[in-house]
N, C-alpha and C. Protein backbone atom coordinates (compact mmCIF):
# COMPACT_ATOMS: atom_id res chain seq x y z
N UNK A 1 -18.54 23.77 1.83
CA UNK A 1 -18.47 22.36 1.50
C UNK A 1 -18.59 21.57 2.79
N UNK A 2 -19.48 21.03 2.63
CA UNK A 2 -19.76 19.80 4.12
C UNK A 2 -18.39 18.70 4.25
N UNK A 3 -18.47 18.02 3.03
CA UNK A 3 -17.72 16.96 3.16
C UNK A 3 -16.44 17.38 2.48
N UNK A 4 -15.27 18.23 2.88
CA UNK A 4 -14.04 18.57 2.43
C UNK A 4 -13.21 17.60 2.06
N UNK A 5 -13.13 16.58 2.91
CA UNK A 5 -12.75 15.00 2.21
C UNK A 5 -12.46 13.74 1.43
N UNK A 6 -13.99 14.35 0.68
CA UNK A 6 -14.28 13.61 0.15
C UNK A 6 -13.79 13.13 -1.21
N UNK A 7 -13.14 14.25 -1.49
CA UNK A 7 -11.94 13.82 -3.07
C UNK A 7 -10.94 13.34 -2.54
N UNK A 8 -10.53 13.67 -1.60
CA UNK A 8 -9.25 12.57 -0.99
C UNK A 8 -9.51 11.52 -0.65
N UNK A 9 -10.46 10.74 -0.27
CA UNK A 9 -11.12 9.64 0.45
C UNK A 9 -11.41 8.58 -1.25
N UNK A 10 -11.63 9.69 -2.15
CA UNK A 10 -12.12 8.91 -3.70
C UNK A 10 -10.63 8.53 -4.30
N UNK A 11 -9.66 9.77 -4.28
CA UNK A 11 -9.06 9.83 -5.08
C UNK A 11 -7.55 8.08 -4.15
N UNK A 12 -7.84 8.38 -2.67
CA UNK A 12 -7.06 7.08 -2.02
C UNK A 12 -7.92 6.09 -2.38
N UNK A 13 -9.09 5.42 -2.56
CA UNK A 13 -9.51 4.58 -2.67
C UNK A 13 -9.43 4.38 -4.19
N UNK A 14 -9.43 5.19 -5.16
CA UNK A 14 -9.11 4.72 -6.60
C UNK A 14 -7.26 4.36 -6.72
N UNK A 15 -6.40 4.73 -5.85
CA UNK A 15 -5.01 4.05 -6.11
C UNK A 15 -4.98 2.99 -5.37
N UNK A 16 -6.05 2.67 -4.27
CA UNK A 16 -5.73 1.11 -3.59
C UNK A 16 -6.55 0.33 -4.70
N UNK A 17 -7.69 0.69 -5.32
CA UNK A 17 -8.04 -0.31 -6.38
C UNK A 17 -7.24 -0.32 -7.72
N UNK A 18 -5.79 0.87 -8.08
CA UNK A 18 -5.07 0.33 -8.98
C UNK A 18 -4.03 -0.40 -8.35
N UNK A 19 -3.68 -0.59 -7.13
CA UNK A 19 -3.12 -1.46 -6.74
C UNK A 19 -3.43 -3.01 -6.90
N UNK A 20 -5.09 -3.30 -6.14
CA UNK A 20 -5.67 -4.52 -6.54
C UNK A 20 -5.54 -5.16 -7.74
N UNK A 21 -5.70 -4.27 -9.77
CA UNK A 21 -5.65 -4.63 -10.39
C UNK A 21 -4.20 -4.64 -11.14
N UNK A 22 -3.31 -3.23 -10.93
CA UNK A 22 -1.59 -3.55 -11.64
C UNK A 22 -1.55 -3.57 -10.52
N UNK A 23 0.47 -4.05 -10.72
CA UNK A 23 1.06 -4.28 -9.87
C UNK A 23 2.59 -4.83 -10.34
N UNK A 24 2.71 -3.11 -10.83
CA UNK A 24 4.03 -2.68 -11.37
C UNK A 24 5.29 -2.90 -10.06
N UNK A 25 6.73 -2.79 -10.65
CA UNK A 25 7.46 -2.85 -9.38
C UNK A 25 7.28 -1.79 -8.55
N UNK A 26 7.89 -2.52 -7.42
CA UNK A 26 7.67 -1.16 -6.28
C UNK A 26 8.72 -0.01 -6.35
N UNK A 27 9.94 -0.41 -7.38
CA UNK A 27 10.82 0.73 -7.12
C UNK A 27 9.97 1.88 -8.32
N UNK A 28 9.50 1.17 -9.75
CA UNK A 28 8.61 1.97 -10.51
C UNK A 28 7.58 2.88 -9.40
N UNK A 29 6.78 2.51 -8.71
CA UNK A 29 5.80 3.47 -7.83
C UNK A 29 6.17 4.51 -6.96
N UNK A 30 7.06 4.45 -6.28
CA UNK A 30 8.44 4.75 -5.09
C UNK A 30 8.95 5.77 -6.18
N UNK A 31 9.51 5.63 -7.26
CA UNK A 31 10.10 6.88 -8.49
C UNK A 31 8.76 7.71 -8.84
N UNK A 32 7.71 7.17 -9.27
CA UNK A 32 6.91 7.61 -9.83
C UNK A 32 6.49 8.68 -9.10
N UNK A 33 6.10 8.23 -7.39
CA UNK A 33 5.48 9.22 -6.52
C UNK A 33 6.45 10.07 -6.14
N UNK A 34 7.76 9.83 -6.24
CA UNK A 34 8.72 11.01 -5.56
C UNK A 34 8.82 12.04 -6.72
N UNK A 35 8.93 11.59 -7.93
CA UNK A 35 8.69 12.54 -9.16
C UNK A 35 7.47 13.50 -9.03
N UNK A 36 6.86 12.71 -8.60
CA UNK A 36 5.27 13.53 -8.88
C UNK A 36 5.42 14.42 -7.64
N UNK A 37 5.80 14.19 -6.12
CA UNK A 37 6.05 14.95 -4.84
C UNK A 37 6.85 16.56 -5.65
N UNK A 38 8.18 15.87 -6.41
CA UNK A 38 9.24 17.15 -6.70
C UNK A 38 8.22 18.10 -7.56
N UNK A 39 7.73 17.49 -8.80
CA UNK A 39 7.13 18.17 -9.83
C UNK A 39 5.78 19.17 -9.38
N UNK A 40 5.05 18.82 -7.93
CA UNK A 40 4.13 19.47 -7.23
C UNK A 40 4.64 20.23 -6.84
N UNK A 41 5.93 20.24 -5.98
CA UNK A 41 6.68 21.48 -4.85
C UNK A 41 7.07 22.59 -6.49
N UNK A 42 7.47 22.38 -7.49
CA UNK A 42 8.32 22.95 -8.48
C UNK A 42 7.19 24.21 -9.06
N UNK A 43 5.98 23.33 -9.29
CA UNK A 43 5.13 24.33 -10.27
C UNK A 43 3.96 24.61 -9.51
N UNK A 44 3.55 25.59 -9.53
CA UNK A 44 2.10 25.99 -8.32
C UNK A 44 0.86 25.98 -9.48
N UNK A 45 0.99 26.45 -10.77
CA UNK A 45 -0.05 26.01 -11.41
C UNK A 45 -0.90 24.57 -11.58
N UNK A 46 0.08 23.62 -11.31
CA UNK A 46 -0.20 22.01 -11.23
C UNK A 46 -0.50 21.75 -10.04
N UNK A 47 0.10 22.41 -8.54
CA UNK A 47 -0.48 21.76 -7.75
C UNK A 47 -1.44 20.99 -7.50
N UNK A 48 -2.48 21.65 -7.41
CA UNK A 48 -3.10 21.05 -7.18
C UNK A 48 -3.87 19.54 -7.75
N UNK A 49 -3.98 19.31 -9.12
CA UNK A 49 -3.66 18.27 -9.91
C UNK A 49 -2.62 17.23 -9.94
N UNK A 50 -1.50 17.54 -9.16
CA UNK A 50 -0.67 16.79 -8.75
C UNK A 50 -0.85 16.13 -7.52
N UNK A 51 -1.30 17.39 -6.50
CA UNK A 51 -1.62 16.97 -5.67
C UNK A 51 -2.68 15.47 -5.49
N UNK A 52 -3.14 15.56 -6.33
CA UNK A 52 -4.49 14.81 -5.85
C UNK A 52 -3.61 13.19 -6.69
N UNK A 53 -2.98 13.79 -7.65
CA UNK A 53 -1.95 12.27 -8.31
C UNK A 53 -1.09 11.47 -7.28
N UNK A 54 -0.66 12.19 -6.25
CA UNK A 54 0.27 12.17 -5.43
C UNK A 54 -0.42 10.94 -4.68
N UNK A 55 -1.73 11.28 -3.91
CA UNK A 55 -2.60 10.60 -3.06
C UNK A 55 -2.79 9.23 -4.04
N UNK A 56 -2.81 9.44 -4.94
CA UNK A 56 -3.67 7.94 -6.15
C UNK A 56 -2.11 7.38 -5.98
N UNK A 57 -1.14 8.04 -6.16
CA UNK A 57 0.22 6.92 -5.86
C UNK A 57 0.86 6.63 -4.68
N UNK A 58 0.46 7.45 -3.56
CA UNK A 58 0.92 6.98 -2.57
C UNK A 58 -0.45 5.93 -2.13
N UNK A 59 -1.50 5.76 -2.65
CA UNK A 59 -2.29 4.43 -2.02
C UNK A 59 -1.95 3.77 -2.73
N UNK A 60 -1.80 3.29 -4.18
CA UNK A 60 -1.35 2.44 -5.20
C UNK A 60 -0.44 1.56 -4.63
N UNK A 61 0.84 2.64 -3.95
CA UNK A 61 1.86 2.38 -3.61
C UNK A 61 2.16 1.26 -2.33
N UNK A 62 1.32 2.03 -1.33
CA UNK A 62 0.84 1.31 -0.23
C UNK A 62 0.04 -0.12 -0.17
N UNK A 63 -0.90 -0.11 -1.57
CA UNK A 63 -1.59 -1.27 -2.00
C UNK A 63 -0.70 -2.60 -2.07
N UNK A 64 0.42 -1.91 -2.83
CA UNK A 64 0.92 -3.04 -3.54
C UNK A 64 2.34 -3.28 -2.77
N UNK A 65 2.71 -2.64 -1.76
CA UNK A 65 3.63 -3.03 -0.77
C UNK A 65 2.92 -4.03 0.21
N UNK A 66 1.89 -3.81 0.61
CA UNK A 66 1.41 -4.45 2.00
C UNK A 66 1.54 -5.82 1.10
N UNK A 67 0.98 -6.24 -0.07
CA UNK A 67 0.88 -7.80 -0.57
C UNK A 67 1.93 -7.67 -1.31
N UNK A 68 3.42 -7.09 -1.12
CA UNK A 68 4.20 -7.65 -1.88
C UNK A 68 5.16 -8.70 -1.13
N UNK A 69 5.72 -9.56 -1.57
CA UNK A 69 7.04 -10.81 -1.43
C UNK A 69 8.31 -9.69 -0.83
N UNK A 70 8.74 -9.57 -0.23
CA UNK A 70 9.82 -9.13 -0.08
C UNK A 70 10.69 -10.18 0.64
N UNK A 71 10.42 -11.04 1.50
CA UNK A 71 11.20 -11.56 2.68
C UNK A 71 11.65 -13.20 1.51
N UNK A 72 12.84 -13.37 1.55
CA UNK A 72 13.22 -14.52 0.81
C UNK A 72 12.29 -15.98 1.35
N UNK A 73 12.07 -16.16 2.81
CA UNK A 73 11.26 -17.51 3.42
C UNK A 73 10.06 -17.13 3.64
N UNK A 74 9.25 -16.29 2.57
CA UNK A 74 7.86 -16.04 2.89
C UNK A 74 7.19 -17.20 2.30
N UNK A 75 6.35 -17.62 3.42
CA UNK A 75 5.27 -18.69 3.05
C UNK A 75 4.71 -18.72 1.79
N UNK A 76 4.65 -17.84 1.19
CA UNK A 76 3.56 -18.13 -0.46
C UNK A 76 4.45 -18.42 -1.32
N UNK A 77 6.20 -17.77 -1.18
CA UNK A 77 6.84 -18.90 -1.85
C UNK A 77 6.87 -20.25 -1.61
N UNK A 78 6.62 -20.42 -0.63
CA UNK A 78 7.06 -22.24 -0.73
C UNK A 78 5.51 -22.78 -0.64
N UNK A 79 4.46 -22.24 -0.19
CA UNK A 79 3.18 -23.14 -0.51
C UNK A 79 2.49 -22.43 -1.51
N UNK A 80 2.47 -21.72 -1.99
CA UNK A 80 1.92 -20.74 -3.17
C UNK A 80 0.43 -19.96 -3.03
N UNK A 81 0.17 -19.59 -3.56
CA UNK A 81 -0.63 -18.13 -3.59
C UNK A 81 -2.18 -18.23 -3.59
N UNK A 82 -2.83 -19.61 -3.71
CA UNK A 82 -3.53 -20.43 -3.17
C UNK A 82 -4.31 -20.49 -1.83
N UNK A 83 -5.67 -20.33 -1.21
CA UNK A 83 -6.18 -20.65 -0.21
C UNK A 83 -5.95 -21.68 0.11
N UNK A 84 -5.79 -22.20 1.51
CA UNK A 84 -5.74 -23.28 1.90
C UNK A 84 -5.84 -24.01 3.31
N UNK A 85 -6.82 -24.52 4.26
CA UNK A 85 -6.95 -24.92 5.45
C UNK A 85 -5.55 -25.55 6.32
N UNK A 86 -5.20 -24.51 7.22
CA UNK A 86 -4.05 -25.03 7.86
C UNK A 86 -4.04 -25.15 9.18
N UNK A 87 -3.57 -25.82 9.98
CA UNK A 87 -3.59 -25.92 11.11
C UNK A 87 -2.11 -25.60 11.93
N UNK A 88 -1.77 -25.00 12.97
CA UNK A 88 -0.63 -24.65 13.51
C UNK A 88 -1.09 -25.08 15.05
N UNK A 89 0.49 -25.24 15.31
CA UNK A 89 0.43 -26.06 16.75
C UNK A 89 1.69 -25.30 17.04
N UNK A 90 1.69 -25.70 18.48
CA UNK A 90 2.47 -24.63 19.55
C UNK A 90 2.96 -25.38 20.96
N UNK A 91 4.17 -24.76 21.26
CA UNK A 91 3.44 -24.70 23.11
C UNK A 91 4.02 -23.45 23.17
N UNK A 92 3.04 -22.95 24.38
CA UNK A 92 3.30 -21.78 24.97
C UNK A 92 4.47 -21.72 26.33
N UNK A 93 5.72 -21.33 25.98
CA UNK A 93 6.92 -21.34 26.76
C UNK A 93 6.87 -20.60 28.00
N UNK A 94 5.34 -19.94 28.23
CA UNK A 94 6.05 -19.58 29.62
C UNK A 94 3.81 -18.88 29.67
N UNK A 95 3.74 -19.17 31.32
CA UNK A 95 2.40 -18.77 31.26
C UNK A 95 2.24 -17.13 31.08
N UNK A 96 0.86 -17.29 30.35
CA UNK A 96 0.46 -15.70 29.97
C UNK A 96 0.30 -15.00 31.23
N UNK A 97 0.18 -13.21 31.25
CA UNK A 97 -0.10 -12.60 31.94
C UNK A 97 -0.67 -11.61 31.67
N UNK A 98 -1.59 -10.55 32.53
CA UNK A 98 -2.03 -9.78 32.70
C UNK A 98 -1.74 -8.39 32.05
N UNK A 99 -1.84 -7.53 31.28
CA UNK A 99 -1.31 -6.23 30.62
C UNK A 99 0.25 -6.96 30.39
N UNK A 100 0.74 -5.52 30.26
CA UNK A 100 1.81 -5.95 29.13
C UNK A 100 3.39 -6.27 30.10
């Protein structure tokens, strides 16, 4: 097989696009995938079929954490979920420098 990958590469990119479209709670996904982790280690006939479930919920999972609300003063609560042209202003407290 050239491309050994390549069902893992399908099977992560089909749970970040069920992420895009549900977007069940995160403790539901978080149970779901640790169930599915135990139920893989338990039975070796399923492995591998699990295995590959495992990957579709840990991107799902990942999908729908990165755009979830968690922080109580997150901006899309208070201006909402909406595009919108903004402008931010500053001063910079102390001059920049060189590496870190």
């Amino acid at each position: 097989m050239k491309r050994p990958l390549l069902p893992v590469a399908l099977l992560y990119s089909g749970g970040i696009l069920c992420g895009e479209f549900a977007h069940p709670p995160l403790r539901f996904l978080f149970a779901a995938a640790f169930v599915t982790a135990t139920v893989a280690l338990a039975f070796d006939r399923a492995r591998p079929w699990l295995a590959g479930l495992l990957v579709v919920m840990t991107a799902w999972t990942g999908a729908c954490w990165s755009a979830a609300i968690l922080a109580p003063d997150d901006l899309r609560l208070q201006l909402g979920r909406e595009a919108a042209e903004t402008r931010l202003r500053g001063v910079l407290e102390a001059r920049p420098r060189k590496g870190f």
